[in-house]
Protein backbone atom coordinates (compact mmCIF):
# COMPACT_ATOMS: atom_id res chain seq x y z
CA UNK A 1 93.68 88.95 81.85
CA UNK A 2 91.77 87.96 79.12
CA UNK A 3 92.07 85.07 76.48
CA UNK A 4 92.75 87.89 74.12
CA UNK A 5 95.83 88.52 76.22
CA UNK A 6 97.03 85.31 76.74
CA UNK A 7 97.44 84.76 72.63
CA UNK A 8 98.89 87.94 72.22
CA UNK A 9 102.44 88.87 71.31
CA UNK A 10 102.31 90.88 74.89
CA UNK A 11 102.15 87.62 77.09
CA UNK A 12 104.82 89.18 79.35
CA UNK A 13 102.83 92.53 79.87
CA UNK A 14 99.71 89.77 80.65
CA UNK A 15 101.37 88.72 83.47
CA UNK A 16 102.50 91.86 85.05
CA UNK A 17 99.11 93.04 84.65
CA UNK A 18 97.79 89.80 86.16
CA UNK A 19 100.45 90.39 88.98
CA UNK A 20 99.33 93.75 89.31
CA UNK A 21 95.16 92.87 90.42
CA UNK A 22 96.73 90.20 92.50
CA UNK A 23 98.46 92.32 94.10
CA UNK A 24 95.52 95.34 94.42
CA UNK A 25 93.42 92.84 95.45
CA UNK A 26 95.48 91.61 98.31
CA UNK A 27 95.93 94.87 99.36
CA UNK A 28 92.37 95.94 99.71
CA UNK A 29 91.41 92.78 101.47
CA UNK A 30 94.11 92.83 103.85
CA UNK A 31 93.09 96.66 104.89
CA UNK A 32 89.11 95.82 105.13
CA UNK A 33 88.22 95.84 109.09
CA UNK A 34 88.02 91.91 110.41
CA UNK A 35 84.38 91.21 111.67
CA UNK A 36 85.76 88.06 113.02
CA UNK A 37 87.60 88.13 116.46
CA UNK A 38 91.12 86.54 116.05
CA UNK A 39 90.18 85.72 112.35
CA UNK A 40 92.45 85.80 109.74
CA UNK A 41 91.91 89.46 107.46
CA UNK A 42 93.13 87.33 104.02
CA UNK A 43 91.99 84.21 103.69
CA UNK A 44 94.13 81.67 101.52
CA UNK A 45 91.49 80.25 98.97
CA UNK A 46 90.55 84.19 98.35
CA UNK A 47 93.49 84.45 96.69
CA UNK A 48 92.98 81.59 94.59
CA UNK A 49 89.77 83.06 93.50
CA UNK A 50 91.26 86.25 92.38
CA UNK A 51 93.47 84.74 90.71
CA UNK A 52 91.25 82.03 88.76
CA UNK A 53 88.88 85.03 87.79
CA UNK A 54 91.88 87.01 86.69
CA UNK A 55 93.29 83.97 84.38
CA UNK A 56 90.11 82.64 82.87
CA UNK A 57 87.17 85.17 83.70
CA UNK A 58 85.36 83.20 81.04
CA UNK A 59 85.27 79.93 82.86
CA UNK A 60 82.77 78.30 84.42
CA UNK A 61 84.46 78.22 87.82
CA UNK A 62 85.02 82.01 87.41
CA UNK A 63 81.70 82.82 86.94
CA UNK A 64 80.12 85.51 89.45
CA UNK A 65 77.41 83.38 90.43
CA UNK A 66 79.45 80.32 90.75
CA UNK A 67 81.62 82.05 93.18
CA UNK A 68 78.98 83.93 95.25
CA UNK A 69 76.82 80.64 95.75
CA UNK A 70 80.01 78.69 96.18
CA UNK A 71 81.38 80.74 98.85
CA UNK A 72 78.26 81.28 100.78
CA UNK A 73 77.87 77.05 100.69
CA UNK A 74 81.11 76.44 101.95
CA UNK A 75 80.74 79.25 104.55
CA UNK A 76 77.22 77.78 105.81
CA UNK A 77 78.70 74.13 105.42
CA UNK A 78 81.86 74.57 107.40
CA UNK A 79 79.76 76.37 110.21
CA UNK A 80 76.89 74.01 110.35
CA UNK A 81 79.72 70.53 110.73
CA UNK A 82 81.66 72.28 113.24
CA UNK A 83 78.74 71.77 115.29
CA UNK A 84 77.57 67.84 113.97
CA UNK A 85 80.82 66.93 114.76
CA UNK A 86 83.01 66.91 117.47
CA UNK A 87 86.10 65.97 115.65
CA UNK A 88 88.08 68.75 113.75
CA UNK A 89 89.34 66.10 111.48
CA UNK A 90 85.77 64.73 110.78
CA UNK A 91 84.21 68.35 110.54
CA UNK A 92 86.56 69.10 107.86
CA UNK A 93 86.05 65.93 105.76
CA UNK A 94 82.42 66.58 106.19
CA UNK A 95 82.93 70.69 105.49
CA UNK A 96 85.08 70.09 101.86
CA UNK A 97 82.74 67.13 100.92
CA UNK A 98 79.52 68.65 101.34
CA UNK A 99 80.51 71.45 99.99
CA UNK A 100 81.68 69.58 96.51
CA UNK A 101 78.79 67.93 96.83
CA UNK A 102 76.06 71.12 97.03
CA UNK A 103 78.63 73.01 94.31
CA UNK A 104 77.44 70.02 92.42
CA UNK A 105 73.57 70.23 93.34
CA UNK A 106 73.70 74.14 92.37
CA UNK A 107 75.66 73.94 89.29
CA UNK A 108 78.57 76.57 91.24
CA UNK A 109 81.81 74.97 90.93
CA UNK A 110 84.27 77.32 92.20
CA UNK A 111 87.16 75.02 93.31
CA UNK A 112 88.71 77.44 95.69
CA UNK A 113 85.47 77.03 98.04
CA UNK A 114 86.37 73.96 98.99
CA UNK A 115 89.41 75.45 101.25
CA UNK A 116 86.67 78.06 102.35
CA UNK A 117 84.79 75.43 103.84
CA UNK A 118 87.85 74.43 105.55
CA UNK A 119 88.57 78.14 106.71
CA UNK A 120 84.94 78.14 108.22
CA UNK A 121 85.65 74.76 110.09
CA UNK A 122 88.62 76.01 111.70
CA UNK A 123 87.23 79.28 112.76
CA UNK A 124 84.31 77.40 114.49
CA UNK A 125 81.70 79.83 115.58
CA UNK A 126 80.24 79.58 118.59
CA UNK A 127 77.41 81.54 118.52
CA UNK A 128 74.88 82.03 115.37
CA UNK A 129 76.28 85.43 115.96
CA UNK A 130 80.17 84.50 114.88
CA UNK A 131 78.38 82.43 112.57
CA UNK A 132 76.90 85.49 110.62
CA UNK A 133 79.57 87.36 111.26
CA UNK A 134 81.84 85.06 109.36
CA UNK A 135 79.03 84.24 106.84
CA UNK A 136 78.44 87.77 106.11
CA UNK A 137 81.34 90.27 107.57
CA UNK A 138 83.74 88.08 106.19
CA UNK A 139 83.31 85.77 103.51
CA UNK A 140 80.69 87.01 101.29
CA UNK A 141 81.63 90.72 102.30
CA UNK A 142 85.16 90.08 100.56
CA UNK A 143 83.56 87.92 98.02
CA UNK A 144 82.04 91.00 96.58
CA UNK A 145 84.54 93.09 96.75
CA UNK A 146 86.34 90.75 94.78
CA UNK A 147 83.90 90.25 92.39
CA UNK A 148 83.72 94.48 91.89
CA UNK A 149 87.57 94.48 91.82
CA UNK A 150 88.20 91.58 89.44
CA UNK A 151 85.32 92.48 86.97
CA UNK A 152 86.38 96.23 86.80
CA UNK A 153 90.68 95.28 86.21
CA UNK A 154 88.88 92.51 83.65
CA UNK A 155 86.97 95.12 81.45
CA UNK A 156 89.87 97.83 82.14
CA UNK A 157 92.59 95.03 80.86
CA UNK A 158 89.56 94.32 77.95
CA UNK A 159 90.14 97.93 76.99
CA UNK A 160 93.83 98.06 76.90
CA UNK A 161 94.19 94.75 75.23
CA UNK A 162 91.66 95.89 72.31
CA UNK A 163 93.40 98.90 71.81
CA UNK A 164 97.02 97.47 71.56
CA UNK A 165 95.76 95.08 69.03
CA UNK A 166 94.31 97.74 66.71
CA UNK A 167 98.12 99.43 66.80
């Protein structure tokens, strides 16, 4: 949904459409094979991705890079604490405020992250295996598929936007 959309006389067609790539999104994720043993196939702050990318694709926090380096920071981050420390209540702390902190350093400020970070503290991988698995298999593996899937309903909704405007 574009900002074209949103000031258009077809805000209620905006939001079905919006409602529509949440809803193709969530289905695609939830079919993709888990890598993870026990993990969770849809992860809560994915959601909140798709649908921050759908809303305001011309935001900073929607940007492509901004969500690929933000996800793979919180990912690495929430692994690497789970191991520091032995607490799950410190480990997460840690996990969300490192991770602010490096979306900061990077200029990547995807607010959704932060509860990835969280995900990756509470799946606690035990080997560098799981780790990769998660890092890779899962998070930045459904990160891109986002990215394809949000990008390509963005341009399509682009398209269909532009061309009820000229009617």
């Amino acid at each position: 949904m574009s900002v074209e959309c949103a000031n258009s006389v077809a805000k209620n067609l905006c939001v079905v459409w919006l409602a529509c790539g949440l809803f193709i999104c969530t289905i695609i994720l939830g079919i993709m094979p888990n890598v993870v043993a026990d993990g969770a196939p849809l992860v809560a702050p994915m959601g909140a991705s798709v649908m921050l990318m759908l809303l305001a694709p011309k935001s900073a926090f929607a940007r492509p890079r901004s969500v690929v380096l933000a996800n793979f920071l919180a990912t690495a981050i929430g692994l690497v604490v789970t191991h520091v420390f032995p607490s799950l209540l410190m480990a997460s702390a840690a996990a969300m405020a490192l991770t602010i902190g490096a979306m900061g350093a990077f200029r990547a400020i995807h607010p959704p992250s932060a509860g990835i970070a969280l995900f990756a503290v509470s799946q606690g991988a035990q080997s560098a295996s799981d780790g990769f698995a998660l890092l890779f298999g899962g998070v930045m593996t459904r990160t891109a598929v986002i990215l394809v899937l949000v990008i390509g309903l963005n341009r399509l909704g682009d398209v269909i936007w532009k061309r009820q405007a000229k009617v």
